[in-house]
C-alpha atoms as a PDB file:
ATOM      1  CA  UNK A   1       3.972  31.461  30.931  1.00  0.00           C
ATOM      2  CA  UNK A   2       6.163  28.357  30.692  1.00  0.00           C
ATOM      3  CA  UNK A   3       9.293  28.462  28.400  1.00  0.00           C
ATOM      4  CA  UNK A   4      10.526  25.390  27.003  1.00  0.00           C
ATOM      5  CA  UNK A   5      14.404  24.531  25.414  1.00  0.00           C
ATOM      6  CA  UNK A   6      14.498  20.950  23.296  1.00  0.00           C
ATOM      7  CA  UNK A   7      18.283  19.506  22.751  1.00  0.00           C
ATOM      8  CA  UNK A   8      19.780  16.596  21.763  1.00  0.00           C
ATOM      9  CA  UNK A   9      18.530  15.567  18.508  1.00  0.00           C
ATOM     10  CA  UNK A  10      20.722  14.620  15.486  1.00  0.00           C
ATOM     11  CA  UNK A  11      21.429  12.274  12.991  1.00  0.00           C
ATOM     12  CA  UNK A  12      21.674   8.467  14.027  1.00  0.00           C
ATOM     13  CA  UNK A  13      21.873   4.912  12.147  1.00  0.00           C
ATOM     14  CA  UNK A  14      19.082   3.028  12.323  1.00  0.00           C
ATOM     15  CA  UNK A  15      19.204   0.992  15.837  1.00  0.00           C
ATOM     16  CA  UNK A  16      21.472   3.582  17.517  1.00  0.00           C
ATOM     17  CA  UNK A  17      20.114   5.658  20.245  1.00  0.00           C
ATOM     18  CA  UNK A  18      19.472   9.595  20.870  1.00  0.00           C
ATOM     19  CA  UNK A  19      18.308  11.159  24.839  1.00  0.00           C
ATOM     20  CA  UNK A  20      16.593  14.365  24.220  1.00  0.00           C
ATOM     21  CA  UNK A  21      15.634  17.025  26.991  1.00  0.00           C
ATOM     22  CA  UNK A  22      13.774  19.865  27.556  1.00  0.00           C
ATOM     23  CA  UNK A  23      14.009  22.176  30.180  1.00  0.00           C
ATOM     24  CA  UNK A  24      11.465  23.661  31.242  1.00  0.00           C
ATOM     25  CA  UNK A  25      10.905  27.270  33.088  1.00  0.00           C
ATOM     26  CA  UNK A  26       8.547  29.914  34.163  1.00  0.00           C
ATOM     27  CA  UNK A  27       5.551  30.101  35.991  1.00  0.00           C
ATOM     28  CA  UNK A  28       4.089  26.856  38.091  1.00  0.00           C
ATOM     29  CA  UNK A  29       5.428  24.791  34.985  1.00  0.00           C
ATOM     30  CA  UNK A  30       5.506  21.603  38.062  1.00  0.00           C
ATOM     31  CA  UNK A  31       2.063  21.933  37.339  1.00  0.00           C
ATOM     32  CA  UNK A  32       1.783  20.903  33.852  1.00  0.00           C
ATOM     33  CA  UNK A  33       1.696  17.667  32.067  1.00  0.00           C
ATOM     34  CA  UNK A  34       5.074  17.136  29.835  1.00  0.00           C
ATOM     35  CA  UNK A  35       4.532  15.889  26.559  1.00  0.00           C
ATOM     36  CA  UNK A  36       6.846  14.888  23.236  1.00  0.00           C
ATOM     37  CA  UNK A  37       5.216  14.976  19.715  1.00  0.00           C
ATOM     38  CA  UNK A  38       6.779  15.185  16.713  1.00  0.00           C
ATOM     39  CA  UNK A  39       6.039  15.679  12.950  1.00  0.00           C
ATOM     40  CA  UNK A  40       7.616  14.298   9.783  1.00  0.00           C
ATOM     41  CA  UNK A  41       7.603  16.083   6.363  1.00  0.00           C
ATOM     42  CA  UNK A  42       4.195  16.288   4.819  1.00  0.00           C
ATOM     43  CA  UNK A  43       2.773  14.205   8.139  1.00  0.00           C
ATOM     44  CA  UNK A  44       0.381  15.680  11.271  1.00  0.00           C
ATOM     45  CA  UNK A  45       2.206  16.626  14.525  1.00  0.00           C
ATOM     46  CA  UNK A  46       1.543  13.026  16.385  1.00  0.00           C
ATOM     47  CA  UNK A  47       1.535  12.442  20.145  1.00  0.00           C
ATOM     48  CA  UNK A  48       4.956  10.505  21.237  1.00  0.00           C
ATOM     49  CA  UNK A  49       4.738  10.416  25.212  1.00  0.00           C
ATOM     50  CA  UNK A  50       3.710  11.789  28.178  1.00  0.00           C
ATOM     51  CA  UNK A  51       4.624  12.268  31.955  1.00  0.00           C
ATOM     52  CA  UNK A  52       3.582  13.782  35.531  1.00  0.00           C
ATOM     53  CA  UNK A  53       6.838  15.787  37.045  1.00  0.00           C
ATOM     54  CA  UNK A  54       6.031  12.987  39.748  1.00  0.00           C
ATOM     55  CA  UNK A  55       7.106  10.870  37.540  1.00  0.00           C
ATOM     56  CA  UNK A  56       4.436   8.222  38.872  1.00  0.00           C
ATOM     57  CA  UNK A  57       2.403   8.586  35.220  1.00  0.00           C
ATOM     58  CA  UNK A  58       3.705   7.847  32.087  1.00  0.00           C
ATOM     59  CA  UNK A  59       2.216   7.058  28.657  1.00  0.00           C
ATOM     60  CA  UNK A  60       3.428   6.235  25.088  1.00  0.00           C
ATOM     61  CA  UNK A  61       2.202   5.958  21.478  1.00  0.00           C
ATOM     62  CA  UNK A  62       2.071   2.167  20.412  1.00  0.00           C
ATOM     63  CA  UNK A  63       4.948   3.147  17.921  1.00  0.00           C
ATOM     64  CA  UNK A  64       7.626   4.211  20.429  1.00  0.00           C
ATOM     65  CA  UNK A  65       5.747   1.788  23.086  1.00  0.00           C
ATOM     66  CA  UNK A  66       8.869  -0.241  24.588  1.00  0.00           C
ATOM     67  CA  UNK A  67      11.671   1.436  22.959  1.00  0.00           C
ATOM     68  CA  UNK A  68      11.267   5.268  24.079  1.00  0.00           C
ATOM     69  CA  UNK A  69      11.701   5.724  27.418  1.00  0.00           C
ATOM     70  CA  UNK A  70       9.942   9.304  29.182  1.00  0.00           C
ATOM     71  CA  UNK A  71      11.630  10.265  32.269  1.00  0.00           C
ATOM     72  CA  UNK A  72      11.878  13.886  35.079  1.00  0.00           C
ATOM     73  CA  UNK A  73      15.011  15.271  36.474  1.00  0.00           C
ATOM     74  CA  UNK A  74      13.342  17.791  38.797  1.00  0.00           C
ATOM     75  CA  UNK A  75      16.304  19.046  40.150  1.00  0.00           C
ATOM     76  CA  UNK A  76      17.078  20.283  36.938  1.00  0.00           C
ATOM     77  CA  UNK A  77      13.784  20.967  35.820  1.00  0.00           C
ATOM     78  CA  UNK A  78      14.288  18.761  32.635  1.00  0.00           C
ATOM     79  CA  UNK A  79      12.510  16.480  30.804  1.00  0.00           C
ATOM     80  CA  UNK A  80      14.280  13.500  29.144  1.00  0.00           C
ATOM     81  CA  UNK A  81      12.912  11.281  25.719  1.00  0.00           C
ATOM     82  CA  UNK A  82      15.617   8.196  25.486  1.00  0.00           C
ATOM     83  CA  UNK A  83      14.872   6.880  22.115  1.00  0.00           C
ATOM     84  CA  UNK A  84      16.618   3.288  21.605  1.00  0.00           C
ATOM     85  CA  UNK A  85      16.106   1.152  18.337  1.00  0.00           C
ATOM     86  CA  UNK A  86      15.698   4.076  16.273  1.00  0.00           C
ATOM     87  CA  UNK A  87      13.829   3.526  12.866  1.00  0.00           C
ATOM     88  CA  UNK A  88      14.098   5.278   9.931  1.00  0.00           C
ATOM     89  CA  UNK A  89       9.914   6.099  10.538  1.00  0.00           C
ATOM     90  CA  UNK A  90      11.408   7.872  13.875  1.00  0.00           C
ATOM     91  CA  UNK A  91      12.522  10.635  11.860  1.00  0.00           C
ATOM     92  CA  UNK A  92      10.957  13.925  12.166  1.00  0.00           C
ATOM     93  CA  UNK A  93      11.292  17.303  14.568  1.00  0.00           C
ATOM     94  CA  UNK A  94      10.569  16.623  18.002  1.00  0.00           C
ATOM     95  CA  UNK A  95       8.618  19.309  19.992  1.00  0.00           C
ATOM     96  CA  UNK A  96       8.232  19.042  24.035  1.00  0.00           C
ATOM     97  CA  UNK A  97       4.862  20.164  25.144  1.00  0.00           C
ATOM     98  CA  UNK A  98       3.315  21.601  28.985  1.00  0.00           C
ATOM     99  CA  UNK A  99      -0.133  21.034  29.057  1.00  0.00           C
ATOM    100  CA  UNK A 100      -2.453  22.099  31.437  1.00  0.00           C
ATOM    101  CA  UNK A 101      -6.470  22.380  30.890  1.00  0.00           C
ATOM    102  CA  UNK A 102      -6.763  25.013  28.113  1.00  0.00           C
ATOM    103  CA  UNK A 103      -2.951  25.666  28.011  1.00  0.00           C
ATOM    104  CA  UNK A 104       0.002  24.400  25.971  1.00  0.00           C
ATOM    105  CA  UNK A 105       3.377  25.917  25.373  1.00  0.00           C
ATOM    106  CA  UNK A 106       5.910  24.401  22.827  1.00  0.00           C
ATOM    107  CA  UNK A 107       9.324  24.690  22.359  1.00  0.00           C
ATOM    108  CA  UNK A 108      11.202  24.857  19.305  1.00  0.00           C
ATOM    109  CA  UNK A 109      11.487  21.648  18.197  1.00  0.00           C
ATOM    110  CA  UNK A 110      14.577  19.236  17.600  1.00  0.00           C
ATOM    111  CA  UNK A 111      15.414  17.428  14.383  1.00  0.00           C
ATOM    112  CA  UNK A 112      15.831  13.558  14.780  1.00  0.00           C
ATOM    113  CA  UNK A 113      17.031  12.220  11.513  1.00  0.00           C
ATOM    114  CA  UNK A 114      17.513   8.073  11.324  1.00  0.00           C
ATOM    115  CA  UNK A 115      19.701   6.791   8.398  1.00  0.00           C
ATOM    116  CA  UNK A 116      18.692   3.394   7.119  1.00  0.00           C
END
């Protein structure tokens, strides 16, 4: 079992900037794959970015590519999304993901909300 805790989200202008973490817990979680999605209203839970606890392997959806930034603290065993540039399109509840093989464990989700 790997628990997961999202913070950070909250309302922003449009072009500000939001960090949000997860910390992660529980059984050989170092040996998962961290991922962010998120889902608007009415949308499909979309893949934002992922990342080794390494650190050495990141990826990004072409819509965050450049301004989102995926980073490891594993001395705090937390997981960090900084979000610059925010768009109003950004908004939506952010979920971090462990995957390994057949296995994924969510956490609660955060709400992001970007005012135009």
């Amino acid at each position: 079992q790997v628990q997961l805790v999202e913070s950070g989200g909250g309302l922003v202008q449009a072009g500000g900037s939001l960090r949000l973490s997860c910390a992660a817990s529980g059984r050989n979680f170092s040996t998962y794959r961290m991922r962010w999605f998120r889902q608007a209203p009415g949308k499909e839970r979309e893949f934002v970015a992922n990342i080794s606890w390494s650190g050495r392997s990141t990826g990004y959806a072409d819509s965050v590519k450049g301004r989102f930034t995926i980073s490891t603290d594993n001395a705090k065993n937390t997981v960090y999304l900084q979000m610059n540039t925010l768009k109003p399109e950004d908004t939506a509840v952010y979920y971090c993901n462990a995957h390994r093989g057949d296995n994924d464990y969510w956490g609660q989700g955060t709400q992001v909300t970007v005012s135009s």
